[in-house]
Every structure is written in structure tokens, then in C-alpha cells.
C-alpha atoms as a PDB file:
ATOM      1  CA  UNK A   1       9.529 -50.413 -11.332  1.00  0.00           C
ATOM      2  CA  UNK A   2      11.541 -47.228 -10.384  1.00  0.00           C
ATOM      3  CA  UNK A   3      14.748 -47.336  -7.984  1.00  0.00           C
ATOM      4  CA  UNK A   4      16.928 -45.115  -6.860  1.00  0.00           C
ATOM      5  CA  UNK A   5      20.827 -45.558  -5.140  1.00  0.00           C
ATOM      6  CA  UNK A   6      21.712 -42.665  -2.378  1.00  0.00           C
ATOM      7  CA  UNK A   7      25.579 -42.636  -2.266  1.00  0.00           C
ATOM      8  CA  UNK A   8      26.910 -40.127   0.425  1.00  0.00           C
ATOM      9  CA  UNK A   9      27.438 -38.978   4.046  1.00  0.00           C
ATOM     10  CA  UNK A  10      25.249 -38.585   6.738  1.00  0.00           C
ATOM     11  CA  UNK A  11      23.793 -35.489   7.655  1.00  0.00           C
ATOM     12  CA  UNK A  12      23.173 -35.836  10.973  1.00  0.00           C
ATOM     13  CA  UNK A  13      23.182 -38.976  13.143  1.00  0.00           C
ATOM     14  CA  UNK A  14      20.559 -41.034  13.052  1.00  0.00           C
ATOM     15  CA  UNK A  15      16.973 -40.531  14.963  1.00  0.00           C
ATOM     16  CA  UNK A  16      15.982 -43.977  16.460  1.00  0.00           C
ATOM     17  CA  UNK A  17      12.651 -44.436  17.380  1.00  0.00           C
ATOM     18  CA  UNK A  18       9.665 -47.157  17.717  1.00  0.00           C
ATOM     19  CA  UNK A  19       6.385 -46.738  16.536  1.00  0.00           C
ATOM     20  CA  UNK A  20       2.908 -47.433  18.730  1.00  0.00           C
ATOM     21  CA  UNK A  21       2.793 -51.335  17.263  1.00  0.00           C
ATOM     22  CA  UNK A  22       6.952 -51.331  18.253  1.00  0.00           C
ATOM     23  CA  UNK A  23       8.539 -51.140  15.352  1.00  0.00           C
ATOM     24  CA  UNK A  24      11.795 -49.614  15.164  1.00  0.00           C
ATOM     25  CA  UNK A  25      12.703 -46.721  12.574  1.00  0.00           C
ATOM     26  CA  UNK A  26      15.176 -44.293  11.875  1.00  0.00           C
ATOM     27  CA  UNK A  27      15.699 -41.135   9.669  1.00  0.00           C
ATOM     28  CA  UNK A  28      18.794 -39.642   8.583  1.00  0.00           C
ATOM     29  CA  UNK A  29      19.646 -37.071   6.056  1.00  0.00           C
ATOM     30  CA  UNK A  30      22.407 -37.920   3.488  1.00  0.00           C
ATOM     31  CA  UNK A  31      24.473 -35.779   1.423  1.00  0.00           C
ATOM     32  CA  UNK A  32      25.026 -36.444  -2.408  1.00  0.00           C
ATOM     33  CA  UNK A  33      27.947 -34.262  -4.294  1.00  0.00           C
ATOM     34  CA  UNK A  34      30.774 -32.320  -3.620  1.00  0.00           C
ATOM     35  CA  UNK A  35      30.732 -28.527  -3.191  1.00  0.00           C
ATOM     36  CA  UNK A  36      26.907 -28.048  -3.284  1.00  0.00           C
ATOM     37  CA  UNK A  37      25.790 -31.489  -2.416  1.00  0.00           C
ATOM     38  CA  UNK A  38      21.893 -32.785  -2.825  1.00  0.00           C
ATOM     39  CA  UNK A  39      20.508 -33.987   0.533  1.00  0.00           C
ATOM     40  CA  UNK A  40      18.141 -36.947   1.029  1.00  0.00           C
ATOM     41  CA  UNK A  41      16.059 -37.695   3.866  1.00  0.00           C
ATOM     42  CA  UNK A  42      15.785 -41.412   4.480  1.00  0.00           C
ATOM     43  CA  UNK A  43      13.631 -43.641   6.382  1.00  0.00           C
ATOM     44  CA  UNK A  44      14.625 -47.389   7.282  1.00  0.00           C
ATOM     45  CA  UNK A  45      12.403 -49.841   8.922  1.00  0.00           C
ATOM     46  CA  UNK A  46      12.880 -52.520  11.347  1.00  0.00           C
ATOM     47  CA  UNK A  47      16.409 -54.164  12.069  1.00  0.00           C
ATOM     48  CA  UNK A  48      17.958 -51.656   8.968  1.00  0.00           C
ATOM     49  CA  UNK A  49      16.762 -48.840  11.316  1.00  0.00           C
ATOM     50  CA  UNK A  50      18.535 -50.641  14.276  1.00  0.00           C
ATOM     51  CA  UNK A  51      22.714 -51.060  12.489  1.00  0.00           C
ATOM     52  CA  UNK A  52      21.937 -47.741  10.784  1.00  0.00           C
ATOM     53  CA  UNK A  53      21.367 -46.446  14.721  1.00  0.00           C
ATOM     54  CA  UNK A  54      24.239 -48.551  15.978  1.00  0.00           C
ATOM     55  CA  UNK A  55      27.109 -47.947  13.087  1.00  0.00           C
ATOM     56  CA  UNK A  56      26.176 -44.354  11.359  1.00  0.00           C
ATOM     57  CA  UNK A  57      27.048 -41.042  12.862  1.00  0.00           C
ATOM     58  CA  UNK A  58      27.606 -38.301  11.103  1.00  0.00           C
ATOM     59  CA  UNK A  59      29.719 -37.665   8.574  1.00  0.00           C
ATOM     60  CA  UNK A  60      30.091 -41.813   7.898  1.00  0.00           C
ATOM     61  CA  UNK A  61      29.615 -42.645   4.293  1.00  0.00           C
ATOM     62  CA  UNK A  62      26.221 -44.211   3.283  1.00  0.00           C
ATOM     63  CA  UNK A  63      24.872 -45.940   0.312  1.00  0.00           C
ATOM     64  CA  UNK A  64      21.144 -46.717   0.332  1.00  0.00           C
ATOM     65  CA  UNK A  65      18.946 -48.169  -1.933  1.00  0.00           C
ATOM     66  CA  UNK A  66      14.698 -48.015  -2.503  1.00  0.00           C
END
């Protein structure tokens, strides 16, 4: 099985917003590297998508995981 760990800084703040069944999900970008960085966009589900809403803004570091 594959996986992959994001370490950086958001992008942007995060998007909150709640699907048609109610679940809750975000997306954020996040920045990898130094002077020419490697963005990510990211997706978190459910009560992850709620803390990253309520504690990321951007510029806060980040480390994700999937």
C-alpha cells in the first residue's frame, strides 16, 4: 500500500463545506519546499475537515498524511 506525508504551509485558508448527505469537508492547498515550493491540494473528511477549518489559516504549518 502506497502513502504519502505533505509537510508545509497552507496555501490558502481552508474551504469548509457539507455535502448533500451532511458531511463536512474541507480543501486546502499546501506548500512543500523553499524557494520554488510543490503545492498539494488536500481534501479532509468529516471532523479532520472541521479542526483543519477551526485551527488552519494561511500560512500555518501543516503536515498531512494519506
Amino acid at each position: 500500500m502506497n502513502s504519502i506525508i505533505i509537510t508545509g504551509r497552507l496555501g490558502k485558508d481552508p474551504e469548509l463545506r457539507q455535502s448533500a448527505s451532511g458531511t463536512p469537508w474541507a480543501t486546502v492547498s499546501v506548500a512543500e519546499g523553499g524557494d520554488d515550493p510543490n503545492w498539494f491540494d488536500v481534501k479532509c473528511f468529516n471532523r479532520t475537515a472541521e479542526i483543519l477549518d477551526e485551527y488552519g489559516s494561511k500560512g500555518r504549518k501543516v503536515a498531512v498524511q494519506g
